[in-house]
C-alpha atoms as a PDB file:
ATOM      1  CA  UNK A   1       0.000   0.000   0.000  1.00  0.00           C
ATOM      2  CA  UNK A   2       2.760   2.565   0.656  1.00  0.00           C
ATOM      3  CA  UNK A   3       4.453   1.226  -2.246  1.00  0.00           C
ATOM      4  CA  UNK A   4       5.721   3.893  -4.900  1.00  0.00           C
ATOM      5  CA  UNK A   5       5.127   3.218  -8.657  1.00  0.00           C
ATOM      6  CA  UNK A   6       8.146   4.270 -10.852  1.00  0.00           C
ATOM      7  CA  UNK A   7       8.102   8.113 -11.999  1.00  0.00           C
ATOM      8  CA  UNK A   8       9.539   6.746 -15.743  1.00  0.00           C
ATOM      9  CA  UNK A   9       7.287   3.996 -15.930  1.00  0.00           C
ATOM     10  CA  UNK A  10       3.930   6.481 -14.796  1.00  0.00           C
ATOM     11  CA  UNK A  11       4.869   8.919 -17.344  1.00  0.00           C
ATOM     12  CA  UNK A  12       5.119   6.267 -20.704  1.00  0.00           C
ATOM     13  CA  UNK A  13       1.939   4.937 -19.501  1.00  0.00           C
ATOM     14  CA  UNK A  14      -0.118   8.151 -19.620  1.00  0.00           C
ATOM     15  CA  UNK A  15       1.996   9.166 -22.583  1.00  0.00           C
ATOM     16  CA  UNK A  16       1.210   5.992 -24.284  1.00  0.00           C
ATOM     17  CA  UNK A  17      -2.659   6.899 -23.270  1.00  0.00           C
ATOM     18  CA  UNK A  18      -2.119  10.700 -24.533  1.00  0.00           C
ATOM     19  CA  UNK A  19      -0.688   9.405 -27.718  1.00  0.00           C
ATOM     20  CA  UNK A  20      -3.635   6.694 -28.418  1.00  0.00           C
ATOM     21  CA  UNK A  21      -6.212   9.122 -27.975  1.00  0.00           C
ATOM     22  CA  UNK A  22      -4.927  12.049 -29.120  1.00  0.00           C
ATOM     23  CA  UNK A  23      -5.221  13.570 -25.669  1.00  0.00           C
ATOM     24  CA  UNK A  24      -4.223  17.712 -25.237  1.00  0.00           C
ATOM     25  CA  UNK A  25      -5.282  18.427 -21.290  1.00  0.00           C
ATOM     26  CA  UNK A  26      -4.222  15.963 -18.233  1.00  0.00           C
ATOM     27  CA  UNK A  27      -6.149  16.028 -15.052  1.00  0.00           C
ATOM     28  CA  UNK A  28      -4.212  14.574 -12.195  1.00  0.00           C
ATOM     29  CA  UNK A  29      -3.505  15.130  -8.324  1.00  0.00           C
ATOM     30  CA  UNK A  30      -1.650  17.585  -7.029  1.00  0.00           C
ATOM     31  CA  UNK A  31       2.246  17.063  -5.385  1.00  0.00           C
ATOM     32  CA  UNK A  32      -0.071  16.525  -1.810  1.00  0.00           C
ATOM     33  CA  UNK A  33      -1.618  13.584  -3.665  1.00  0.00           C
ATOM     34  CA  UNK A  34      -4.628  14.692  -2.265  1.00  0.00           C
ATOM     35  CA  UNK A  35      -3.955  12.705   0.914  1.00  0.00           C
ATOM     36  CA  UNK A  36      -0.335  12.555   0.714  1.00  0.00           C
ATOM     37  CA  UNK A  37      -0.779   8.568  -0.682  1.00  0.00           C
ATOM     38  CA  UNK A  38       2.477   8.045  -2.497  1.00  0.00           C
ATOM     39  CA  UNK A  39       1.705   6.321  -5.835  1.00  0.00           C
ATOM     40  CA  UNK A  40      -0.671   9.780  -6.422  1.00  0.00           C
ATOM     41  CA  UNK A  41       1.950  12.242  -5.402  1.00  0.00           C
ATOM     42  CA  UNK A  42       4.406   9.535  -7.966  1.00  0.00           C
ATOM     43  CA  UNK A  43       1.369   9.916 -10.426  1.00  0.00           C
ATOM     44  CA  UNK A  44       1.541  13.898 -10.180  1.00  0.00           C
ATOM     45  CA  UNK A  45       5.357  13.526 -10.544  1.00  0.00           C
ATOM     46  CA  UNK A  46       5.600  10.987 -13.368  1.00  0.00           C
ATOM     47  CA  UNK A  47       2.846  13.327 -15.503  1.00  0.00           C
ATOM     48  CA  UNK A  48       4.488  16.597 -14.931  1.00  0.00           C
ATOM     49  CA  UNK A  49       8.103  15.135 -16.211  1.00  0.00           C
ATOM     50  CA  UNK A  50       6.009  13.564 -19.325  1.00  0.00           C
ATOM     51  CA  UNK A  51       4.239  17.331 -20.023  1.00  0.00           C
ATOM     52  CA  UNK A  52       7.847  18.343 -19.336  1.00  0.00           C
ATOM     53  CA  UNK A  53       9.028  16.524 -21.997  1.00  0.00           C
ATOM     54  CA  UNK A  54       5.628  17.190 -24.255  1.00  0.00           C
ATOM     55  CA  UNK A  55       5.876  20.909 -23.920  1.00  0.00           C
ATOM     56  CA  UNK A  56       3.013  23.068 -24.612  1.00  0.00           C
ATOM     57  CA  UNK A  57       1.290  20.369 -26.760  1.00  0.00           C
ATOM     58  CA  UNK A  58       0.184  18.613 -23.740  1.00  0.00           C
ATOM     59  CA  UNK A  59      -1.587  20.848 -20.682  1.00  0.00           C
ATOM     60  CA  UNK A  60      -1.183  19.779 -16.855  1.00  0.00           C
ATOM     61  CA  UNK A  61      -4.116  20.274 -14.287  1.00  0.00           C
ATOM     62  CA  UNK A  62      -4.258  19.291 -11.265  1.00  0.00           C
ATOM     63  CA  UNK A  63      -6.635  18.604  -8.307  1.00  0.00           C
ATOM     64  CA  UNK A  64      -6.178  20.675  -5.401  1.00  0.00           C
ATOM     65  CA  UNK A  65      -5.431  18.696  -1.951  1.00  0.00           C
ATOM     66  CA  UNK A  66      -7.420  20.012   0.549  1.00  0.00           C
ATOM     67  CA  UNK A  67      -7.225  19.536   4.876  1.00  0.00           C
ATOM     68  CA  UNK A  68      -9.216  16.709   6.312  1.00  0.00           C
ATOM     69  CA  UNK A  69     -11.976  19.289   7.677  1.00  0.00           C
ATOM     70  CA  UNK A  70     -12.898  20.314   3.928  1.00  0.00           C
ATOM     71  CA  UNK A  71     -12.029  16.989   2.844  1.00  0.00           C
ATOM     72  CA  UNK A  72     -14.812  14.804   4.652  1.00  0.00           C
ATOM     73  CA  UNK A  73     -17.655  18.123   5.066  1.00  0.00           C
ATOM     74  CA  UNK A  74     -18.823  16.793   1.490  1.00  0.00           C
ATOM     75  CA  UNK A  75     -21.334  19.130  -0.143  1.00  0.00           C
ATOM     76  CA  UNK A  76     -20.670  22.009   1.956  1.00  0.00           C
ATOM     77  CA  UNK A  77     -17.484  22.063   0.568  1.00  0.00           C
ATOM     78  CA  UNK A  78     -19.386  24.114  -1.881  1.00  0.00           C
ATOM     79  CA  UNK A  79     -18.997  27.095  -0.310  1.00  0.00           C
ATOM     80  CA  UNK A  80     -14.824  26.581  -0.245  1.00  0.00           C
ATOM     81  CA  UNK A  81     -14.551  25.658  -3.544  1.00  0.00           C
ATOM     82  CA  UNK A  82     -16.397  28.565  -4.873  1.00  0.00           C
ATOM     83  CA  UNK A  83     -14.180  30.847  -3.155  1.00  0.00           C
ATOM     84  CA  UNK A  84     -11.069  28.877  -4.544  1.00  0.00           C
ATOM     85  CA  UNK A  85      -9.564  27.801  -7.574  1.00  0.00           C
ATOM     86  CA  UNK A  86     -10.382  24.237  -6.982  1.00  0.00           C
ATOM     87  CA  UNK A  87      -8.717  23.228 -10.598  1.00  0.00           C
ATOM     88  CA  UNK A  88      -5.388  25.207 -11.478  1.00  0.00           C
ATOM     89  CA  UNK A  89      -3.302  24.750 -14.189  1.00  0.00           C
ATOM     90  CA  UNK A  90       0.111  23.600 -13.700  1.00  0.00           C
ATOM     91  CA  UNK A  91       3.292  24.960 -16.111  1.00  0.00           C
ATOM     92  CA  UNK A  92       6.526  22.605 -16.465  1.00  0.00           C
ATOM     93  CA  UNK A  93       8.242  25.705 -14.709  1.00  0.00           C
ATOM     94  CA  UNK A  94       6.572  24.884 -11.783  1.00  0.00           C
END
């Protein structure tokens, strides 16, 4: 479970996946990995090197990790989000 998937091997998987489909935009987790689980934070890593590598043809966004209060309040969440960016976009400078 605490097991970390290989940063190389994450990003020729979803660049295998962006190829196939002819994908432009990539919706992933943020470096928290949204509850600081280690394959997501090695999936965030792993697709940021690929759009690294991709350059502006492929776009990076990520989902915001948020504290366990906001995390488990569900619907009234709401009220956060809308005062947040709850979807930013991520540059290969970052």
């Amino acid at each position: 479970p605490n097991a970390e998937w290989p940063i190389k091997s994450i990003a020729s998987h979803v660049g295998a996946a962006v190829d196939e489909w002819n994908i432009g935009k990539v919706l992933t987790f943020d470096l928290g990995g949204v509850s600081s689980h280690p394959n997501h934070v090695c999936t965030y890593i792993g697709t940021k090197e690929l759009c690294k590598e991709r350059g502006k043809e492929l776009k990076l966004f990520t989902l915001e990790s948020v504290n366990v209060f906001r995390k488990y309040i569900g619907v009234v969440d709401f009220v956060f989000s809308m005062q947040s960016n709850r979807l930013s976009l991520s540059s290969p400078s970052d």
